[in-house]
N, C-alpha and C. Protein backbone atom coordinates (compact mmCIF):
# COMPACT_ATOMS: atom_id res chain seq x y z
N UNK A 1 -13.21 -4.38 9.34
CA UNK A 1 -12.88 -3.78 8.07
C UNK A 1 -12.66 -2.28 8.22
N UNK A 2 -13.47 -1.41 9.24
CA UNK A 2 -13.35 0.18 9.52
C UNK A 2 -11.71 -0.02 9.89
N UNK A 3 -11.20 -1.01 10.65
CA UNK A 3 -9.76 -0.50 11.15
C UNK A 3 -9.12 -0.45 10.29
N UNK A 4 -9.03 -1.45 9.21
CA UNK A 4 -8.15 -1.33 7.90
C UNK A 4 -8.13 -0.29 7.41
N UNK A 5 -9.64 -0.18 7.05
CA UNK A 5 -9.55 1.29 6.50
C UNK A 5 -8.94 2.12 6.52
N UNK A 6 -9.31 2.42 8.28
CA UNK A 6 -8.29 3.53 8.73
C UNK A 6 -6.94 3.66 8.75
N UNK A 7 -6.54 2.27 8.79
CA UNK A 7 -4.62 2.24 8.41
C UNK A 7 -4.63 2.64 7.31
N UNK A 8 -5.10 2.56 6.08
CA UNK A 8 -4.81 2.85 4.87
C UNK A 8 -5.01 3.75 4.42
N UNK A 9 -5.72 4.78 5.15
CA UNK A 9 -5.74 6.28 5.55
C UNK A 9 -4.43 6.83 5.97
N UNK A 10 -3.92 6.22 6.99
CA UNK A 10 -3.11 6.80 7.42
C UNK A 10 -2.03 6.59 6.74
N UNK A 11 -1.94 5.18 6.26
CA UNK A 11 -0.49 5.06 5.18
C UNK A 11 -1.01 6.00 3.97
N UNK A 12 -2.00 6.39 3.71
CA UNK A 12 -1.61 7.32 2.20
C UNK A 12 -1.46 8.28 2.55
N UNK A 13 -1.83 9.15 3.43
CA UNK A 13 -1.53 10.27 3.71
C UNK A 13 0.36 10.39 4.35
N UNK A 14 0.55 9.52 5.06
CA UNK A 14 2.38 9.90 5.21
C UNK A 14 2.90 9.55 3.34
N UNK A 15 2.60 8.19 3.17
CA UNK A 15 3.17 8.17 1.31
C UNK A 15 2.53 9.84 0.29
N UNK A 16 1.53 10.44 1.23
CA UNK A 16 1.17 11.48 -0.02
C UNK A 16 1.98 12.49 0.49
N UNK A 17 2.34 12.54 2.14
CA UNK A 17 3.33 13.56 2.65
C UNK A 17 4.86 13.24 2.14
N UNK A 18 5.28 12.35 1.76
CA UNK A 18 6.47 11.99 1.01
C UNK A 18 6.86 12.33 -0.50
N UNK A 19 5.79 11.76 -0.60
CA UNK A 19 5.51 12.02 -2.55
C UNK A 19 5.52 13.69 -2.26
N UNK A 20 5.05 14.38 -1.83
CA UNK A 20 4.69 15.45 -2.05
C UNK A 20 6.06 16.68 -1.98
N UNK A 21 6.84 15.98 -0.87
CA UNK A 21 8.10 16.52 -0.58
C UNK A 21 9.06 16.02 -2.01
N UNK A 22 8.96 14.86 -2.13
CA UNK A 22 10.07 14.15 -3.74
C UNK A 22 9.69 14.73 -4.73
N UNK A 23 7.88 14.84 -4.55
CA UNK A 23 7.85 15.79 -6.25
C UNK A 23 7.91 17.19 -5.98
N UNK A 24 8.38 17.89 -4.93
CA UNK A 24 8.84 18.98 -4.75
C UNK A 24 10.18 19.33 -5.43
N UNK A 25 10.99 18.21 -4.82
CA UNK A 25 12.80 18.22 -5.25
C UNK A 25 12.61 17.98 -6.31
N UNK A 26 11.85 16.74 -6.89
CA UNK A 26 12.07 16.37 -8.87
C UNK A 26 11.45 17.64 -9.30
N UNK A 27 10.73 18.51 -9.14
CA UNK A 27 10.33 19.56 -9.60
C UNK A 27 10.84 20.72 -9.82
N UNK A 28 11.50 21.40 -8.39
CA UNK A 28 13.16 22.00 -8.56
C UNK A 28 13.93 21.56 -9.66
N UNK A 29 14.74 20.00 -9.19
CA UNK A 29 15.65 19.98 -10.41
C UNK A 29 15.38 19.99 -11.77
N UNK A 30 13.97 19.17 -11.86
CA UNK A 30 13.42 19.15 -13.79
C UNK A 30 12.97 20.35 -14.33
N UNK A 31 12.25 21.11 -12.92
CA UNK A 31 11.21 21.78 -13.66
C UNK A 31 11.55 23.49 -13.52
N UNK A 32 12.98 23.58 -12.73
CA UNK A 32 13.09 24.95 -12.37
C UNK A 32 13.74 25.62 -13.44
N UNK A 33 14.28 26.96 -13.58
CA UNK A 33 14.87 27.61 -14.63
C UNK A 33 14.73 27.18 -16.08
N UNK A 34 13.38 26.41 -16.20
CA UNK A 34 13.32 26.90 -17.82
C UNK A 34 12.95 25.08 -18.29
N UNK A 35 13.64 24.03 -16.88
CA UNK A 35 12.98 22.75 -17.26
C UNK A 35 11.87 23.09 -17.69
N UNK A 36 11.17 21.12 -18.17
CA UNK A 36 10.50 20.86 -18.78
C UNK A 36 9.57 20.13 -17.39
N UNK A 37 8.30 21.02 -17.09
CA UNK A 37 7.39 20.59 -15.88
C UNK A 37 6.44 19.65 -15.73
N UNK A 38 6.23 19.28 -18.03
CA UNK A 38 5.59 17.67 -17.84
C UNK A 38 6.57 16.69 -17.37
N UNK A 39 7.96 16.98 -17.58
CA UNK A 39 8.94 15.64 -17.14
C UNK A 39 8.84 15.76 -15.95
N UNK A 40 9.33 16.57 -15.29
CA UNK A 40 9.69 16.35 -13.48
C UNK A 40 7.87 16.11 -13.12
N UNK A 41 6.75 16.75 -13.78
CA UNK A 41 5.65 15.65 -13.21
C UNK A 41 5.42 13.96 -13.51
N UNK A 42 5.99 13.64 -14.42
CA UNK A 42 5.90 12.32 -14.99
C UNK A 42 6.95 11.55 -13.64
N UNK A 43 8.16 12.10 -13.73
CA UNK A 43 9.25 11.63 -12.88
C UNK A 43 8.92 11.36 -11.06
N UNK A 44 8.04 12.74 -11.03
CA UNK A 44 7.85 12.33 -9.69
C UNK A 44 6.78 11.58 -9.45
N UNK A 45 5.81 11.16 -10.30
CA UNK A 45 4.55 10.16 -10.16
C UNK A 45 5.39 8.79 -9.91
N UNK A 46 6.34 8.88 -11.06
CA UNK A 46 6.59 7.46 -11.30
C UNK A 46 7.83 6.87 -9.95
N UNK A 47 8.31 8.35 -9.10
CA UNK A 47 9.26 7.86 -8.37
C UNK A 47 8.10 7.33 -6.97
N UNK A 48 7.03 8.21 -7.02
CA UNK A 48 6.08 8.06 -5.90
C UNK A 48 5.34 7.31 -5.85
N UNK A 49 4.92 6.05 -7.30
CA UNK A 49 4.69 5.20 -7.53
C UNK A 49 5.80 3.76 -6.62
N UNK A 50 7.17 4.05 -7.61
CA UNK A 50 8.13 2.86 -6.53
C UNK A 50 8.03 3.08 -4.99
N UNK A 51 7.80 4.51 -4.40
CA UNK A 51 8.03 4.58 -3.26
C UNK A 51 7.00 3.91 -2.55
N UNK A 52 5.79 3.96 -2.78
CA UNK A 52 4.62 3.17 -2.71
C UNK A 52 4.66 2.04 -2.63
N UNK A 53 5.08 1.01 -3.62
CA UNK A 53 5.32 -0.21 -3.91
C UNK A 53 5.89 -0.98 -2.81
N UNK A 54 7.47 -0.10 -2.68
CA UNK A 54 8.47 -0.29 -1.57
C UNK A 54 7.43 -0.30 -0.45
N UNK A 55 7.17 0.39 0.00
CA UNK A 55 6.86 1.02 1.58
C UNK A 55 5.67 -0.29 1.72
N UNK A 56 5.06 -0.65 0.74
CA UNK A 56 4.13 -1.38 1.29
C UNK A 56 5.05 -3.48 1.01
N UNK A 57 5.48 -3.57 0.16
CA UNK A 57 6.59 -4.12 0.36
C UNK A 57 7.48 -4.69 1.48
N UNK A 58 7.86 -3.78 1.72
CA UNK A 58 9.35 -4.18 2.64
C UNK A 58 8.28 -4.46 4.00
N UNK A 59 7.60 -3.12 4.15
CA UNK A 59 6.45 -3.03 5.71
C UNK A 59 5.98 -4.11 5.63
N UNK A 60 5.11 -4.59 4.94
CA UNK A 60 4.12 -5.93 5.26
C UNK A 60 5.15 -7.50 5.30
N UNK A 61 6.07 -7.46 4.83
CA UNK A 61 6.93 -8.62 4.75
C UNK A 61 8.01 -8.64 5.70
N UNK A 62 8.49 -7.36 6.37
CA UNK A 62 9.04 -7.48 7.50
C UNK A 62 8.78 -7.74 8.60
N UNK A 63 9.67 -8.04 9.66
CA UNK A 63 8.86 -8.93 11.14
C UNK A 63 8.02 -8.47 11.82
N UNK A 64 7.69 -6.83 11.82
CA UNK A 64 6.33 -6.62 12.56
C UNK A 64 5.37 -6.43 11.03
N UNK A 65 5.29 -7.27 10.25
CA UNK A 65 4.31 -7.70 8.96
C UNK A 65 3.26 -6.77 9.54
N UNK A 66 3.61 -5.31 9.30
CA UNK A 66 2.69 -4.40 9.13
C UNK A 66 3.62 -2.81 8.64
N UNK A 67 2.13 -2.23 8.43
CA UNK A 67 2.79 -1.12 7.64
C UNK A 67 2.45 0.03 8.82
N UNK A 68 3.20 1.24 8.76
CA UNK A 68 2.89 2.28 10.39
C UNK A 68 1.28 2.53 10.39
N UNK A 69 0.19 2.35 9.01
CA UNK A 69 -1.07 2.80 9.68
C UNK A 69 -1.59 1.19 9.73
N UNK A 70 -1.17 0.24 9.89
CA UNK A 70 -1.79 -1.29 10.36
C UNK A 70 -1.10 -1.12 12.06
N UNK A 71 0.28 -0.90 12.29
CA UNK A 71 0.53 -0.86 13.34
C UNK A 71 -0.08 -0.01 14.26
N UNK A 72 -0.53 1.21 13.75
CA UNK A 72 -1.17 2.15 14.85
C UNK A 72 -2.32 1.62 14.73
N UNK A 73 -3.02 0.39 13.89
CA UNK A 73 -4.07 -0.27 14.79
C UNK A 73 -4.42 -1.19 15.07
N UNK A 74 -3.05 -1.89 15.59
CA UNK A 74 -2.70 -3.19 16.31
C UNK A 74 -2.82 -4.24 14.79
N UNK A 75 -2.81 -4.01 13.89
CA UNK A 75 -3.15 -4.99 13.19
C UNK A 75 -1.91 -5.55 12.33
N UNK A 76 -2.09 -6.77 11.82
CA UNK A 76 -0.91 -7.00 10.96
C UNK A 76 -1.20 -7.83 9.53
N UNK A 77 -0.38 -8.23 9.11
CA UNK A 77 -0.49 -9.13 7.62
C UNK A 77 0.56 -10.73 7.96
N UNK A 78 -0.68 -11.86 8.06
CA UNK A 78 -0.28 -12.62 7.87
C UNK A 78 -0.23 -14.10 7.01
N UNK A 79 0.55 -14.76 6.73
CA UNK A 79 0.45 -15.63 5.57
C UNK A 79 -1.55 -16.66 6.48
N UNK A 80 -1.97 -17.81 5.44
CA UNK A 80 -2.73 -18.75 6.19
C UNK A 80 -2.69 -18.89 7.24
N UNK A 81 -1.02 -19.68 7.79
CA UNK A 81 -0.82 -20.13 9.12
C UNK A 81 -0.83 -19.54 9.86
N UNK A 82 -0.70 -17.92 9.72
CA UNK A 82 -0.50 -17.18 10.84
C UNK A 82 1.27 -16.56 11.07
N UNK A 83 1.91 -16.73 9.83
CA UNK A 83 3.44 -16.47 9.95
C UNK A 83 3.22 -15.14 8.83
N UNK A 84 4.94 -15.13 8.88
CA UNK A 84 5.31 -13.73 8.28
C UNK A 84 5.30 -14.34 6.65
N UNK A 85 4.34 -13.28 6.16
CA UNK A 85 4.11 -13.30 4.80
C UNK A 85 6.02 -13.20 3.69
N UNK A 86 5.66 -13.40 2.69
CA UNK A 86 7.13 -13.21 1.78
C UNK A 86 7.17 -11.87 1.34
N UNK A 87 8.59 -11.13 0.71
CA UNK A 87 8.02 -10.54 -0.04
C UNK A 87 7.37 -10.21 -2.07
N UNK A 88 7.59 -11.52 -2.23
CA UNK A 88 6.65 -12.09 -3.33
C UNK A 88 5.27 -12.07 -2.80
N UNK A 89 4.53 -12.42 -1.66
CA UNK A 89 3.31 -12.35 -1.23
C UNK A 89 2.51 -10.94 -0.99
N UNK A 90 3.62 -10.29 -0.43
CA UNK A 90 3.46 -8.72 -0.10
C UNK A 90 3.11 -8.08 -1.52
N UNK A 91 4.09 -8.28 -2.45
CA UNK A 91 4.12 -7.93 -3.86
C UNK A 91 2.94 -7.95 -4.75
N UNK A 92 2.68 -9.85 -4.25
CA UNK A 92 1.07 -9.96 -5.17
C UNK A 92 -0.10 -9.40 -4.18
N UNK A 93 -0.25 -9.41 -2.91
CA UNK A 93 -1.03 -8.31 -2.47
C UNK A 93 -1.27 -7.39 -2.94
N UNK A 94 -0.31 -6.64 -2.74
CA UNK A 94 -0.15 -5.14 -3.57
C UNK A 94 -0.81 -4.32 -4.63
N UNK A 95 -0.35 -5.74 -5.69
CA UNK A 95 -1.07 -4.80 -7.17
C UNK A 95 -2.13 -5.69 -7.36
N UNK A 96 -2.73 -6.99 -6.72
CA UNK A 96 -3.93 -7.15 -6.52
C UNK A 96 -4.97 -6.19 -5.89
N UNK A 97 -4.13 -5.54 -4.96
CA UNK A 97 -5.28 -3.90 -4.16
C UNK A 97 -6.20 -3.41 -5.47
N UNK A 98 -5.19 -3.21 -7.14
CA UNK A 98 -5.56 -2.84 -7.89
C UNK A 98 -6.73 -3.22 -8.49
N UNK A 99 -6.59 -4.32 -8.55
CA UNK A 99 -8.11 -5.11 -8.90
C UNK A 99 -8.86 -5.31 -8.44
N UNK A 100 -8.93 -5.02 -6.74
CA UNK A 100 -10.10 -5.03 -5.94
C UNK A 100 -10.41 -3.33 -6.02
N UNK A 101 -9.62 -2.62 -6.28
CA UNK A 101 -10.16 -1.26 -6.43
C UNK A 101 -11.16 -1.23 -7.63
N UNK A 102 -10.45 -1.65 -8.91
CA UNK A 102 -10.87 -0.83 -10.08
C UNK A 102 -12.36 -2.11 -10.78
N UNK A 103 -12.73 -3.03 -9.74
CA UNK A 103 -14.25 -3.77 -9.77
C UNK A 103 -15.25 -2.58 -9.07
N UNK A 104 -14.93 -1.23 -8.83
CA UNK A 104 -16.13 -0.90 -8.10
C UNK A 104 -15.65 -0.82 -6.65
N UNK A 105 -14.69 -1.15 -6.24
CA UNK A 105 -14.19 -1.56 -4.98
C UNK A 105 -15.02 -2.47 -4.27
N UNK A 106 -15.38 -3.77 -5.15
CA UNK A 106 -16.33 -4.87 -4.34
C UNK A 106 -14.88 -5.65 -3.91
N UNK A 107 -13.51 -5.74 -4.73
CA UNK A 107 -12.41 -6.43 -3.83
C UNK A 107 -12.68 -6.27 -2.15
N UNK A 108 -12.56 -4.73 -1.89
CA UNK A 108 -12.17 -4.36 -0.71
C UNK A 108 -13.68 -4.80 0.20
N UNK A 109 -14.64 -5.04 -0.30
CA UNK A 109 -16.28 -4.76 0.37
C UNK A 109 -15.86 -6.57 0.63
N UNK A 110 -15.50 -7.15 0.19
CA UNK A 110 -15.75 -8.52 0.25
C UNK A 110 -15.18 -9.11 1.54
N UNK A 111 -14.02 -8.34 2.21
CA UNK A 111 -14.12 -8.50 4.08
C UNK A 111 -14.88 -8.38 4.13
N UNK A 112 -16.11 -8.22 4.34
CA UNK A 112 -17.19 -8.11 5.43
C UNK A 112 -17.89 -9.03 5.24
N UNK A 113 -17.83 -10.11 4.00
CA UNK A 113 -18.58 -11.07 3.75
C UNK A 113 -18.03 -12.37 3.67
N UNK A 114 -16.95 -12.55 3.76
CA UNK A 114 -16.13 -13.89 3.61
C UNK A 114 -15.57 -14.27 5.20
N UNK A 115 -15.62 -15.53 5.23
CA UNK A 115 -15.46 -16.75 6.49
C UNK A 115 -14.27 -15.89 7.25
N UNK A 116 -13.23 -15.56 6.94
CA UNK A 116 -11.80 -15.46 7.19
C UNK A 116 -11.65 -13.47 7.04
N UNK A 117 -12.85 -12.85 7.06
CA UNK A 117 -12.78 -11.21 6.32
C UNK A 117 -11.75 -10.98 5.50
N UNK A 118 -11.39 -11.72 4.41
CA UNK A 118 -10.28 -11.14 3.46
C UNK A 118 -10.79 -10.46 2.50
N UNK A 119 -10.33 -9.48 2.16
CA UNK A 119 -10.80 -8.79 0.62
C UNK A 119 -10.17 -9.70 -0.41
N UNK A 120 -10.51 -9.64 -2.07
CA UNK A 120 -10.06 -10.23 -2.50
C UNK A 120 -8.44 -10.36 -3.28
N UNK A 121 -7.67 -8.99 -2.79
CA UNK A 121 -6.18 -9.71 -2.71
C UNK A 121 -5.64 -9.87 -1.56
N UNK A 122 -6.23 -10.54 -0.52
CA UNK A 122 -6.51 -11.24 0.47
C UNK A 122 -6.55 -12.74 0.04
N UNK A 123 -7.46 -12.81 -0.71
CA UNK A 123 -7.67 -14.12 -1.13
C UNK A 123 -6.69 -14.16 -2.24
N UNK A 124 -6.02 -13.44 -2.82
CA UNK A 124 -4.97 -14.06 -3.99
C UNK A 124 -3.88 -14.12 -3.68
N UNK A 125 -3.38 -13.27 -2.56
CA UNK A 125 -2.06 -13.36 -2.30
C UNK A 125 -1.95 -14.67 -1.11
N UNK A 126 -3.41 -15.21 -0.63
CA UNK A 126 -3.45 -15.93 0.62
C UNK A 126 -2.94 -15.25 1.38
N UNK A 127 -3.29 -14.50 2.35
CA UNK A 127 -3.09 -13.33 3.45
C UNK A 127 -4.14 -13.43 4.38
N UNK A 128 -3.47 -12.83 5.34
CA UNK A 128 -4.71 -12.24 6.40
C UNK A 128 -4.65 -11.39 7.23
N UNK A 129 -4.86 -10.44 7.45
CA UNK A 129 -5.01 -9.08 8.27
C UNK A 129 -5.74 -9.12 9.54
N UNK A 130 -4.87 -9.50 10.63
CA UNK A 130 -5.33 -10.17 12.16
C UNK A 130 -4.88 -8.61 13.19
N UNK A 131 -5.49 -9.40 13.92
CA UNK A 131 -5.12 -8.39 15.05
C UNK A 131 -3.77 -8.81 15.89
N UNK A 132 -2.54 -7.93 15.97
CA UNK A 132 -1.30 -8.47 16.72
C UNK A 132 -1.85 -8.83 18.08
């Protein structure tokens, strides 16, 4: 469970080094000469939101079914059998993270206690996070 962790460290920090550069530019264009700086902040949450979505998306459902901080630690996302997840599966992963966050984060605590270490959108999306 520490390795996950640590991928998901490392994926927020490049997605917060991204976001951070996009809500730079949406900020320029919305918010410079006299824009309006609640819009270009609203705009760039919500673009750094899709970018998020995407990145974890396309990464976990494509053929090395991992995202760059699962890959830098050998690890990947795979369906039950051991194959490449969908990206409908990737998807309900995803905003299931949400609901294992916002219990307290007992979603995410519940690898360490289940047969198979899945957290529990692990268990909803049917996934599994193996070592390549």
């Amino acid at each position: 469970m520490c390795g996950v962790s640590f991928g998901f460290l490392i994926d927020a920090i490049l997605l917060g080094i991204v976001g951070g550069i996009i809500g730079f530019i949406i900020g320029l264009a919305f918010g410079g000469a006299g824009g309006d700086a609640a819009t270009a902040s609203n705009i760039a949450g919500f673009v750094g939101f899709l970018i998020g979505v995407a990145y974890y998306i396309v990464m976990e459902s494509e053929p090395r079914q991992a995202t760059l901080g699962k890959l830098a630690l050998g690890l990947k996302v795979t369906d039950m059998e051991g194959g490449r997840i969908s990206a409908g599966q990737a998807a309900i992963r995803y905003f299931s993270r949400i609901l294992s966050a916002i219990i307290l984060l007992i979603g995410f605590f519940m690898a360490a206690f289940t047969p198979k270490k899945q957290a529990l959108h692990d268990i909803i999306a049917k996934t599994l996070v193996v070592k390549q």
